[in-house]
N, C-alpha and C. Protein backbone atom coordinates (compact mmCIF):
# COMPACT_ATOMS: atom_id res chain seq x y z
N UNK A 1 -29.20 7.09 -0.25
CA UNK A 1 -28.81 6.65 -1.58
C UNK A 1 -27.85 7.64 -2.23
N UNK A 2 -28.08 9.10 -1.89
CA UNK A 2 -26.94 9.89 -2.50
C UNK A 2 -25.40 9.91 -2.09
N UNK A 3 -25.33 9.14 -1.21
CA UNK A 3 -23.86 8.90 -0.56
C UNK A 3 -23.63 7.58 -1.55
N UNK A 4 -24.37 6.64 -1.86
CA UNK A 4 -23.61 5.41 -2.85
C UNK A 4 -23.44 5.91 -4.44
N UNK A 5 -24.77 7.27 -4.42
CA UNK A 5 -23.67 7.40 -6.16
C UNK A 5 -22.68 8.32 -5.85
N UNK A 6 -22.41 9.09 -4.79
CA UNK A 6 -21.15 9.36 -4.35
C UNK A 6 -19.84 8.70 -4.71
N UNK A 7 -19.58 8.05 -3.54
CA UNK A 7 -18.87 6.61 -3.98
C UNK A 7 -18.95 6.08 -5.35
N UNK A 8 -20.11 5.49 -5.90
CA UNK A 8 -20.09 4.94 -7.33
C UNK A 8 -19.28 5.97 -8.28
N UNK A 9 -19.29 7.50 -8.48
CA UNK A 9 -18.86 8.39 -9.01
C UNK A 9 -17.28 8.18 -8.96
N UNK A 10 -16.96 8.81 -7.10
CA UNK A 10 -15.02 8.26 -6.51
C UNK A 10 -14.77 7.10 -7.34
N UNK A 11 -15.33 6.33 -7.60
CA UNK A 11 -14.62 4.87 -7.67
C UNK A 11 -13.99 5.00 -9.38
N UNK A 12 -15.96 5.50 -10.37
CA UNK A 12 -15.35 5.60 -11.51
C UNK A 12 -13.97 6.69 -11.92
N UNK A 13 -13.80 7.56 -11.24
CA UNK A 13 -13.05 8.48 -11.56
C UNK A 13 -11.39 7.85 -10.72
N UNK A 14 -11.56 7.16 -10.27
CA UNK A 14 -10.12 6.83 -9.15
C UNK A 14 -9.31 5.39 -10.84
N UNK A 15 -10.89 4.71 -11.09
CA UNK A 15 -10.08 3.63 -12.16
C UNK A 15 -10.30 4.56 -13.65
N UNK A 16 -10.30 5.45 -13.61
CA UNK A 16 -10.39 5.69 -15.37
C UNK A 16 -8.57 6.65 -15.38
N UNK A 17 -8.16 6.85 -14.19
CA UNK A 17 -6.78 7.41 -14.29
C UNK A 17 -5.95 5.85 -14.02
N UNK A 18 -4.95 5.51 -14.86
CA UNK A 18 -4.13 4.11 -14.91
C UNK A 18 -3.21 4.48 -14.05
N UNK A 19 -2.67 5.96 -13.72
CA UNK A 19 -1.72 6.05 -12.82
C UNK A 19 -2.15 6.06 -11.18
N UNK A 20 -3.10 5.85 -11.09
CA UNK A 20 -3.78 5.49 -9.79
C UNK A 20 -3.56 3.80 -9.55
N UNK A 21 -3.48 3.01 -10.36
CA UNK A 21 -3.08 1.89 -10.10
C UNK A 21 -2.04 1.44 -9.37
N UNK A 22 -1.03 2.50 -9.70
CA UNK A 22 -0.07 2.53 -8.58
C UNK A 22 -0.25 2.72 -7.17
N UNK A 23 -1.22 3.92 -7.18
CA UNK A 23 -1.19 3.79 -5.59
C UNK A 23 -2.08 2.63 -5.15
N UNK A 24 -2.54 1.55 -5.37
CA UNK A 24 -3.49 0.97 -5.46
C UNK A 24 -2.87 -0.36 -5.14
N UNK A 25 -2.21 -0.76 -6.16
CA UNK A 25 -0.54 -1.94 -6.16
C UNK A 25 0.66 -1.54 -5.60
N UNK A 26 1.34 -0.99 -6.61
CA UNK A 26 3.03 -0.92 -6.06
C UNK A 26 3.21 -0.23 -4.59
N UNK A 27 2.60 0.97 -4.10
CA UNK A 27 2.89 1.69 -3.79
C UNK A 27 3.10 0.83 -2.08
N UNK A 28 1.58 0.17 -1.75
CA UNK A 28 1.36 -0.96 -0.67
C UNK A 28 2.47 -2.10 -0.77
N UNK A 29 2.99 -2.50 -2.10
CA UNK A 29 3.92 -3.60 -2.51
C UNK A 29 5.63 -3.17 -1.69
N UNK A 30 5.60 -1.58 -2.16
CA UNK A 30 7.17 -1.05 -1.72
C UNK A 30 6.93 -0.95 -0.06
N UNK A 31 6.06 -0.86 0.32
CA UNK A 31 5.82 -0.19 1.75
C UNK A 31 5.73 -1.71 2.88
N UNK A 32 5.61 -2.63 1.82
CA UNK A 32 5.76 -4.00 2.37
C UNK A 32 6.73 -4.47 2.52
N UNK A 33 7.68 -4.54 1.48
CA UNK A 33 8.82 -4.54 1.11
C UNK A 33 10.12 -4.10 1.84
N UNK A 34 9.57 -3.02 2.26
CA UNK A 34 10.01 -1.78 3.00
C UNK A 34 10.29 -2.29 4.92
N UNK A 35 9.55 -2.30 5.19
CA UNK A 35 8.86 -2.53 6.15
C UNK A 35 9.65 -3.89 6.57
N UNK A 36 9.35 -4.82 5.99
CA UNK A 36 10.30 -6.43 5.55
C UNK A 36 11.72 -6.42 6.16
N UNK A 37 11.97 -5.44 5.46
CA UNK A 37 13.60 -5.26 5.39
C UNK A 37 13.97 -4.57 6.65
N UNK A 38 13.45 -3.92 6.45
CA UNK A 38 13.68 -2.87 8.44
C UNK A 38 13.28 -3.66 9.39
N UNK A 39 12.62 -4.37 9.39
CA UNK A 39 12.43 -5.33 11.07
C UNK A 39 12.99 -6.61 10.91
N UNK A 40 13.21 -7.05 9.93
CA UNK A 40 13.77 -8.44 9.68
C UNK A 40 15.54 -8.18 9.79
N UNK A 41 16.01 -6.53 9.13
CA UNK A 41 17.73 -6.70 10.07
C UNK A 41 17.64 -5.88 11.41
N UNK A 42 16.45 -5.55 12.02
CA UNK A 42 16.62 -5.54 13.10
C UNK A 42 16.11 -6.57 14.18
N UNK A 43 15.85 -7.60 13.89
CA UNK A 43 15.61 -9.09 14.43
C UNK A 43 16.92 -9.74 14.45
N UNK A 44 17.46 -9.57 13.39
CA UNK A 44 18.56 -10.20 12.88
C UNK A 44 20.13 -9.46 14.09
N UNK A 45 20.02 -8.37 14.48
CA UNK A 45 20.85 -7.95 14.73
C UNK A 45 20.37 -7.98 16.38
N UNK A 46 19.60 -8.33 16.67
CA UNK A 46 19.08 -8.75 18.26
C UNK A 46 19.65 -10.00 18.29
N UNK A 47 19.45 -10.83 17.47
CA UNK A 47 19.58 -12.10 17.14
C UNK A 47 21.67 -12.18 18.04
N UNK A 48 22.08 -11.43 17.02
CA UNK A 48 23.33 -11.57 16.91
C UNK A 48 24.23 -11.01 18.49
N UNK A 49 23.27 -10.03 18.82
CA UNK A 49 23.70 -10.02 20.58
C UNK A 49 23.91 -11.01 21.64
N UNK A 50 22.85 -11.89 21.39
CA UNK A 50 22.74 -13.03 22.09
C UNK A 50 23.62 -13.56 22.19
């Protein structure tokens, strides 16, 4: 049980900072984004060898 108010503790302290929301949202959002763009023009440019 002392490992879940562990955790219960991490959790309150991770949402009472708002700038943690970022790593939480955007940060997964840009890295998607990211990610998107780099294999999709390099598909694109395989594509264009053919």
């Amino acid at each position: 049980m002392k490992i879940l108010s562990i955790v219960w503790n991490d959790i309150r302290i991770f949402f009472k900072e708002p700038s943690y929301l970022i790593y939480l949202v955007v940060l997964p959002l840009v890295f998607i984004q990211l990610f998107t763009t780099l294999f999709s023009a390099s598909v694109g440019e395989m594509d264009k060898k053919k």
